[in-house]
N, C-alpha and C. Protein backbone atom coordinates (compact mmCIF):
# COMPACT_ATOMS: atom_id res chain seq x y z
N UNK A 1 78.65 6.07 -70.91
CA UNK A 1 77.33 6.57 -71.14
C UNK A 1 76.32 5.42 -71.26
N UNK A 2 76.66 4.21 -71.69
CA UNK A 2 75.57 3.10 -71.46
C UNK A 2 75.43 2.69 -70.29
N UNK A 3 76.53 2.99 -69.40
CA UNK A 3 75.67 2.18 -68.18
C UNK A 3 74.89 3.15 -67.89
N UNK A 4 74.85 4.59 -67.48
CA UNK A 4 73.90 5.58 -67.72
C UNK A 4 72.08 5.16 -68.40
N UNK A 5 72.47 4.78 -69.50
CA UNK A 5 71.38 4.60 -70.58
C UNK A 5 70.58 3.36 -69.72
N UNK A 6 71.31 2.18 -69.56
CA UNK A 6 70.97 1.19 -69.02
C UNK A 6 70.58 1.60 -67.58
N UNK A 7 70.53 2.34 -66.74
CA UNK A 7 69.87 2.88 -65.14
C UNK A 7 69.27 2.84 -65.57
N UNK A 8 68.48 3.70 -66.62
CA UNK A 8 67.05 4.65 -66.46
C UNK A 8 66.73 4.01 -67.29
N UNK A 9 67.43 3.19 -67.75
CA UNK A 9 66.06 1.82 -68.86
C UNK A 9 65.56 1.07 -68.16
N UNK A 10 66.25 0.20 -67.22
CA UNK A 10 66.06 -0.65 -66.22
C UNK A 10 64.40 -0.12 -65.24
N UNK A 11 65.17 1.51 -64.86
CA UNK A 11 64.36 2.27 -63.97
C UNK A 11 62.73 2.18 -64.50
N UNK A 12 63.02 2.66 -65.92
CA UNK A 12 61.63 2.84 -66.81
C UNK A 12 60.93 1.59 -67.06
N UNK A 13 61.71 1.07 -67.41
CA UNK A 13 61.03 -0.79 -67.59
C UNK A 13 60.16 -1.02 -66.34
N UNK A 14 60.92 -1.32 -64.84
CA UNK A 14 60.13 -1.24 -63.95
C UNK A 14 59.22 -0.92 -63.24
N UNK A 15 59.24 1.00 -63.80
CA UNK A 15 57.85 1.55 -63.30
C UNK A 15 57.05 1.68 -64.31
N UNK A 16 57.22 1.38 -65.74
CA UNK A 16 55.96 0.98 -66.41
C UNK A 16 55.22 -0.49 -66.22
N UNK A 17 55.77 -1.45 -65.59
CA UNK A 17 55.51 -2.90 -65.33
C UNK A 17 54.91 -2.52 -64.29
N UNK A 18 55.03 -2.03 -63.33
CA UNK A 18 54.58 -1.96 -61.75
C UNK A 18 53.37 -0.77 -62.25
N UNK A 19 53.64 0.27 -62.85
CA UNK A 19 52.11 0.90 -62.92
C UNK A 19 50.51 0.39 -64.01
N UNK A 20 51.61 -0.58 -65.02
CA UNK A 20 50.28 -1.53 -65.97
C UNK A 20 49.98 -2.14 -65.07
N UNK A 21 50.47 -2.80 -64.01
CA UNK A 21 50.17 -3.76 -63.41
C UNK A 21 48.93 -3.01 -61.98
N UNK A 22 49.35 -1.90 -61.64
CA UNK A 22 48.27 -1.53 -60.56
C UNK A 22 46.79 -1.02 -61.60
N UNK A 23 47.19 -0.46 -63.03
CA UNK A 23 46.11 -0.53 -63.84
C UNK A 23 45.44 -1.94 -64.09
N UNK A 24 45.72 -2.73 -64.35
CA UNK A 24 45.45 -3.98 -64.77
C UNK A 24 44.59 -4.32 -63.18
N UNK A 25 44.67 -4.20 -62.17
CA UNK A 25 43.84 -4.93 -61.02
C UNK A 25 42.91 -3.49 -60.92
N UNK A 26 43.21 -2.73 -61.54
CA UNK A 26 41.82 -1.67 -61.17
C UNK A 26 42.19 -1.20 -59.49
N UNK A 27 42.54 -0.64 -59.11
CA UNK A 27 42.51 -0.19 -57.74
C UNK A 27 41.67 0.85 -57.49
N UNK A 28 41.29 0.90 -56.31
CA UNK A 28 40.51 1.98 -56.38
C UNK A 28 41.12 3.26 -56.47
N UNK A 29 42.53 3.43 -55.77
CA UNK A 29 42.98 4.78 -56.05
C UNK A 29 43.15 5.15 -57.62
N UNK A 30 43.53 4.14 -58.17
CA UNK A 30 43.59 3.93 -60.02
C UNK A 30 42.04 4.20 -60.61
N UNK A 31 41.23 3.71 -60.02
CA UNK A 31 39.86 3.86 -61.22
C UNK A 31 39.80 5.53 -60.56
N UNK A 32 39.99 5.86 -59.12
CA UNK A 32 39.27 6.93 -58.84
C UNK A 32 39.95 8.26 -59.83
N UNK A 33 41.73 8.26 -59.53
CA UNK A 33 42.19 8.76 -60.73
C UNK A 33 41.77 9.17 -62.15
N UNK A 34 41.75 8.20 -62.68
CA UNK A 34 41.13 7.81 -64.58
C UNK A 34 39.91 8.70 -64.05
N UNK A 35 39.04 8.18 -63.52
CA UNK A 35 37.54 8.96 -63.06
C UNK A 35 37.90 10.86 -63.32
N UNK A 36 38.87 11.05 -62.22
CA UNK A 36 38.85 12.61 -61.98
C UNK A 36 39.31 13.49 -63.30
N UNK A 37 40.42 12.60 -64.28
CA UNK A 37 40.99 12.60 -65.28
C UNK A 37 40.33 12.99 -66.38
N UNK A 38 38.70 11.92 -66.58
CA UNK A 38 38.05 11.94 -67.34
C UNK A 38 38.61 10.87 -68.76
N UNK A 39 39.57 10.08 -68.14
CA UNK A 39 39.64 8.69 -68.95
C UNK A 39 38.94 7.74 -68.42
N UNK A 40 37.71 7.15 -70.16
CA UNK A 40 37.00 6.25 -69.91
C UNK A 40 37.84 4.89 -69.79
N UNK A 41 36.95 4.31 -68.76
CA UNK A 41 37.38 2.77 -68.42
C UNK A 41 37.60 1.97 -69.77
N UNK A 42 36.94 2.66 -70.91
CA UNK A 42 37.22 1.29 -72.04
C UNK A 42 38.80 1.87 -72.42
N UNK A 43 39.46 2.73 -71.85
CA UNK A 43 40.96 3.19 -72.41
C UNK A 43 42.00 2.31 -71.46
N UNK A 44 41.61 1.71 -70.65
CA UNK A 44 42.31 1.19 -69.39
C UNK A 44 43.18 0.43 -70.97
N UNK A 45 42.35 -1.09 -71.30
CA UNK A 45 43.32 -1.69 -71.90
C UNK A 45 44.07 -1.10 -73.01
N UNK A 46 43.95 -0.12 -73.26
CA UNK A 46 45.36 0.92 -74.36
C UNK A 46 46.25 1.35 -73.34
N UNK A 47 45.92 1.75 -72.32
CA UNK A 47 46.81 2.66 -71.52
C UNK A 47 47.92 1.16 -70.99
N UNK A 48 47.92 -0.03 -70.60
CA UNK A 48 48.07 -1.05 -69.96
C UNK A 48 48.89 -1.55 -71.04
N UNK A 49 48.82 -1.49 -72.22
CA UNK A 49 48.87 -2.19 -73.28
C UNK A 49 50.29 -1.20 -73.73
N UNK A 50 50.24 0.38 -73.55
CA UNK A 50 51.36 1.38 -74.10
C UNK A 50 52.32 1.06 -72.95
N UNK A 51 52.08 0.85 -71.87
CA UNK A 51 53.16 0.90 -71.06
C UNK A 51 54.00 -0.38 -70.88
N UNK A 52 53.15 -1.61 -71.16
CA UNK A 52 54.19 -3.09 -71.80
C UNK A 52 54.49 -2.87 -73.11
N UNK A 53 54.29 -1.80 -73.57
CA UNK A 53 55.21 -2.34 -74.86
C UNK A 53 56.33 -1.24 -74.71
N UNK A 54 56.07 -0.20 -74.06
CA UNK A 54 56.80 1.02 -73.81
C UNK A 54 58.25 0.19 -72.91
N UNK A 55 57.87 -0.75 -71.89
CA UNK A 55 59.00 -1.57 -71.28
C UNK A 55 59.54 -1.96 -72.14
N UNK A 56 58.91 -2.82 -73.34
CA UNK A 56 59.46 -4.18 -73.69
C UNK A 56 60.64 -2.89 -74.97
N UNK A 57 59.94 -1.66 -75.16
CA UNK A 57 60.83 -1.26 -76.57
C UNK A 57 61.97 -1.06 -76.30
N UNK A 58 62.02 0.00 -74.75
CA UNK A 58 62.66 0.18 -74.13
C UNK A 58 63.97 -0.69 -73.96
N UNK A 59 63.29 -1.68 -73.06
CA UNK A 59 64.73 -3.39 -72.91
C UNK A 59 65.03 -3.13 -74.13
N UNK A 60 64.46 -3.63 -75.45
CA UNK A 60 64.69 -4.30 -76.46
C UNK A 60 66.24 -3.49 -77.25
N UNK A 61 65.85 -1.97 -76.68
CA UNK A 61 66.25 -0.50 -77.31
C UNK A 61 67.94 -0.95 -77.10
N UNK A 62 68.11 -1.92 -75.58
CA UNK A 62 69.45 -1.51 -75.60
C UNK A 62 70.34 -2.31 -76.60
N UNK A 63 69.29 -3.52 -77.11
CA UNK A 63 70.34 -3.87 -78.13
C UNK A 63 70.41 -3.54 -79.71
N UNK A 64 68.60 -3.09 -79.96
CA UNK A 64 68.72 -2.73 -81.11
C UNK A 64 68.43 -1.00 -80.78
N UNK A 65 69.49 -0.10 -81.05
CA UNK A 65 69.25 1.29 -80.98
C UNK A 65 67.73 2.14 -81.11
N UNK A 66 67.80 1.60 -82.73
CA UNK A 66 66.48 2.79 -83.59
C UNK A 66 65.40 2.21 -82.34
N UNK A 67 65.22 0.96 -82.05
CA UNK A 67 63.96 0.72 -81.35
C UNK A 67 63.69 1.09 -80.17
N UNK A 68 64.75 1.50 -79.57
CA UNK A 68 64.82 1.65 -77.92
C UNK A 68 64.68 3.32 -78.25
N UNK A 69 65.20 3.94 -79.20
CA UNK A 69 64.60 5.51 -79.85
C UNK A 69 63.07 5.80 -80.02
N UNK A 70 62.85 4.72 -80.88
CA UNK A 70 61.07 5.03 -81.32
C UNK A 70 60.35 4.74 -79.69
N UNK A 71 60.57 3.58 -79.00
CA UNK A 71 60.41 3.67 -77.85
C UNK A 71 59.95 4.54 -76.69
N UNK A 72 61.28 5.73 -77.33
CA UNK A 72 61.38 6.04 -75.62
C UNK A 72 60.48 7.23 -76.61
N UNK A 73 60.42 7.66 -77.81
CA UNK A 73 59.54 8.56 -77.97
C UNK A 73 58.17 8.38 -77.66
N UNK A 74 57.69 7.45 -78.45
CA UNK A 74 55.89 6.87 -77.63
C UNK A 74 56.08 7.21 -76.45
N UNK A 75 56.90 6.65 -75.36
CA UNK A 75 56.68 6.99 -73.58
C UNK A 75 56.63 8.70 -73.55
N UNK A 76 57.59 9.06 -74.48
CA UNK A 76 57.73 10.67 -74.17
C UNK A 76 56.10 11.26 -74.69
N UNK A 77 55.50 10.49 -75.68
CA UNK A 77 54.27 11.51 -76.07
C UNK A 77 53.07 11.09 -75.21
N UNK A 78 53.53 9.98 -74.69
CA UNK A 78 52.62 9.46 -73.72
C UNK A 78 52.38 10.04 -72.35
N UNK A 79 53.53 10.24 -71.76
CA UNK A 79 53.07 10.83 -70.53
C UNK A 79 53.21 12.92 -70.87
N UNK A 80 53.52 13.26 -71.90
CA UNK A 80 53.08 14.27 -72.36
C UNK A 80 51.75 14.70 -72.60
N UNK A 81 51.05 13.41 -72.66
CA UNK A 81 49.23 13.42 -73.12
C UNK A 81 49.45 13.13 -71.26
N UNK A 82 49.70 12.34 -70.72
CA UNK A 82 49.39 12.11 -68.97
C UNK A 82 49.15 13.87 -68.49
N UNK A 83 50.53 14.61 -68.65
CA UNK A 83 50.54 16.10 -68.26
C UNK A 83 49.65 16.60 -68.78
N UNK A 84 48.99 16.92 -69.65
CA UNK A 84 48.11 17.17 -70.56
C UNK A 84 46.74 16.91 -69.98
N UNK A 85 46.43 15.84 -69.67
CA UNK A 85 45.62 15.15 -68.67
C UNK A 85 45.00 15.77 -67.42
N UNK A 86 46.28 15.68 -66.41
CA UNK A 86 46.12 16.36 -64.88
C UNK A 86 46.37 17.92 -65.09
N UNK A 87 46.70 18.38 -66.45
CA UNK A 87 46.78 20.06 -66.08
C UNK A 87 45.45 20.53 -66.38
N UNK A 88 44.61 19.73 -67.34
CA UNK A 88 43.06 19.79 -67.71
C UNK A 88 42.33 20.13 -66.78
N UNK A 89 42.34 19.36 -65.40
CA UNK A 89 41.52 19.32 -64.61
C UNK A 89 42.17 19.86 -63.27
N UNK A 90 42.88 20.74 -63.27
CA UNK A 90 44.07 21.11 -62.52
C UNK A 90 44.57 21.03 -61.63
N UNK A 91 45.04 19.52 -62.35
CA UNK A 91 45.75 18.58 -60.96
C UNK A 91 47.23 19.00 -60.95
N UNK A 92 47.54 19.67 -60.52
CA UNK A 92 49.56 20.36 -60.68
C UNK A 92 49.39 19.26 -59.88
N UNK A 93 49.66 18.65 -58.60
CA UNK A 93 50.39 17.73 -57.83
C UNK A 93 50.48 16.42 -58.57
N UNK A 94 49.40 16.18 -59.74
CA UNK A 94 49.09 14.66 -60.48
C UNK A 94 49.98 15.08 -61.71
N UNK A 95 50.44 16.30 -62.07
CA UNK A 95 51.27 16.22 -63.11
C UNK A 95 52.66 15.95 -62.75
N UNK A 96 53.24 16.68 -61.66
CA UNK A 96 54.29 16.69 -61.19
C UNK A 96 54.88 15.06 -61.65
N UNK A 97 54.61 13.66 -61.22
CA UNK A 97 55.26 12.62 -61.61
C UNK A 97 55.46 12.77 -63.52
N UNK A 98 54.22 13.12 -63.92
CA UNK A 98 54.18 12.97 -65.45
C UNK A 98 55.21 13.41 -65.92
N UNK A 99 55.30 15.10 -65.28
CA UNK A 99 56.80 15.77 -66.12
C UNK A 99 58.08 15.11 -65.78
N UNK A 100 58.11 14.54 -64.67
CA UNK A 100 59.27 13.78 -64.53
C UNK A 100 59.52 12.59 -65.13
N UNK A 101 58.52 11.87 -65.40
CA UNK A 101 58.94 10.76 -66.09
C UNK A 101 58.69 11.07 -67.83
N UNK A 102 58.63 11.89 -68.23
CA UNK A 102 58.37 12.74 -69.23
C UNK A 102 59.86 13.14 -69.59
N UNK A 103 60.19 13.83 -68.90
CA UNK A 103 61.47 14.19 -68.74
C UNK A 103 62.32 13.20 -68.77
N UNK A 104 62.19 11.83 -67.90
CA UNK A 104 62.92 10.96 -68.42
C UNK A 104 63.02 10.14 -69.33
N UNK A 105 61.93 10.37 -70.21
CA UNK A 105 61.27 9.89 -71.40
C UNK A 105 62.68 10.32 -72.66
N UNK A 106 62.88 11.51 -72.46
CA UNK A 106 63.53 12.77 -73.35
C UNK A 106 64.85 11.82 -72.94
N UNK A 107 65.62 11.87 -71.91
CA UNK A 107 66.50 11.16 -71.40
C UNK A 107 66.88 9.92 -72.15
N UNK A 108 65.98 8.73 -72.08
CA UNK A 108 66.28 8.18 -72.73
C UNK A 108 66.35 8.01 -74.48
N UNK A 109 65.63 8.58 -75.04
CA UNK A 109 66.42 9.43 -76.16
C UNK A 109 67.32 9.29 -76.92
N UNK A 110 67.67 10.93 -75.66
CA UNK A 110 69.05 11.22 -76.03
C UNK A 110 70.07 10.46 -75.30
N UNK A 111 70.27 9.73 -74.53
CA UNK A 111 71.17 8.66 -74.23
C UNK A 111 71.24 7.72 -75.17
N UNK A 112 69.65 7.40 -75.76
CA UNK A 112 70.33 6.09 -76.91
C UNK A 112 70.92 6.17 -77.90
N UNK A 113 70.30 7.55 -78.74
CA UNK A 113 71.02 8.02 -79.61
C UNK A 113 72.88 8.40 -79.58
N UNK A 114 73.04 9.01 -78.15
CA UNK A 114 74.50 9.08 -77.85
C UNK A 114 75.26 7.78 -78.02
N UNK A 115 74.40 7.14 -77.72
CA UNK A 115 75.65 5.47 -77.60
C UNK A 115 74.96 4.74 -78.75
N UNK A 116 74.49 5.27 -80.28
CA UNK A 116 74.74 4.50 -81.21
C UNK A 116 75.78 3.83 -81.78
């Protein structure tokens, strides 16, 4: 079950690094997003800021348990506020990633908790 745990940590680590990071240069498909969303630009650096630490709790999670738990919960309430977000303005196709990585939010979890 840890190498399990360890996929989708790895997985999560990477696409929160790769999506702070297309936040962080501002793209236009990114500002136009936030725009349609109705998240102000002064939230960029929180949003940029939850998802490196959401990596780093994550990594950190696999060696110390409770942390890679509290972790993966922030990511889980986080892209729970993302769904929350695109169903506002009723983007179903812009939620669709959220619930999934939402879902894998829950995942990691309950995987860390399993391999205490």
């Amino acid at each position: 079950m840890f190498v399990s745990l360890t996929v989708v940590t790895v997985f999560m680590a990477a696409l929160l690094l790769v999506s702070a990071g297309a936040k962080s240069l501002r793209t236009r498909h990114i500002t136009e997003q936030m725009s349609t969303l109705g998240v102000p630009q002064s939230m960029m650096g929180f949003l940029i800021g939850a998802q490196v630490a959401g990596a780093a709790g994550v990594i950190a999670g696999l060696w110390w348990g409770p942390v890679g738990i509290a972790a993966a919960i922030g990511l889980t309430l986080y892209f729970a506020g993302a769904v929350a977000f695109h169903l506002r303005v009723g983007d179903r196709r812009g939620a669709f990633p959220a619930v999934v990585l939402t879902m894998a939010s829950v995942a990691l979890i309950v995987l860390r908790a399993a391999t205490l």
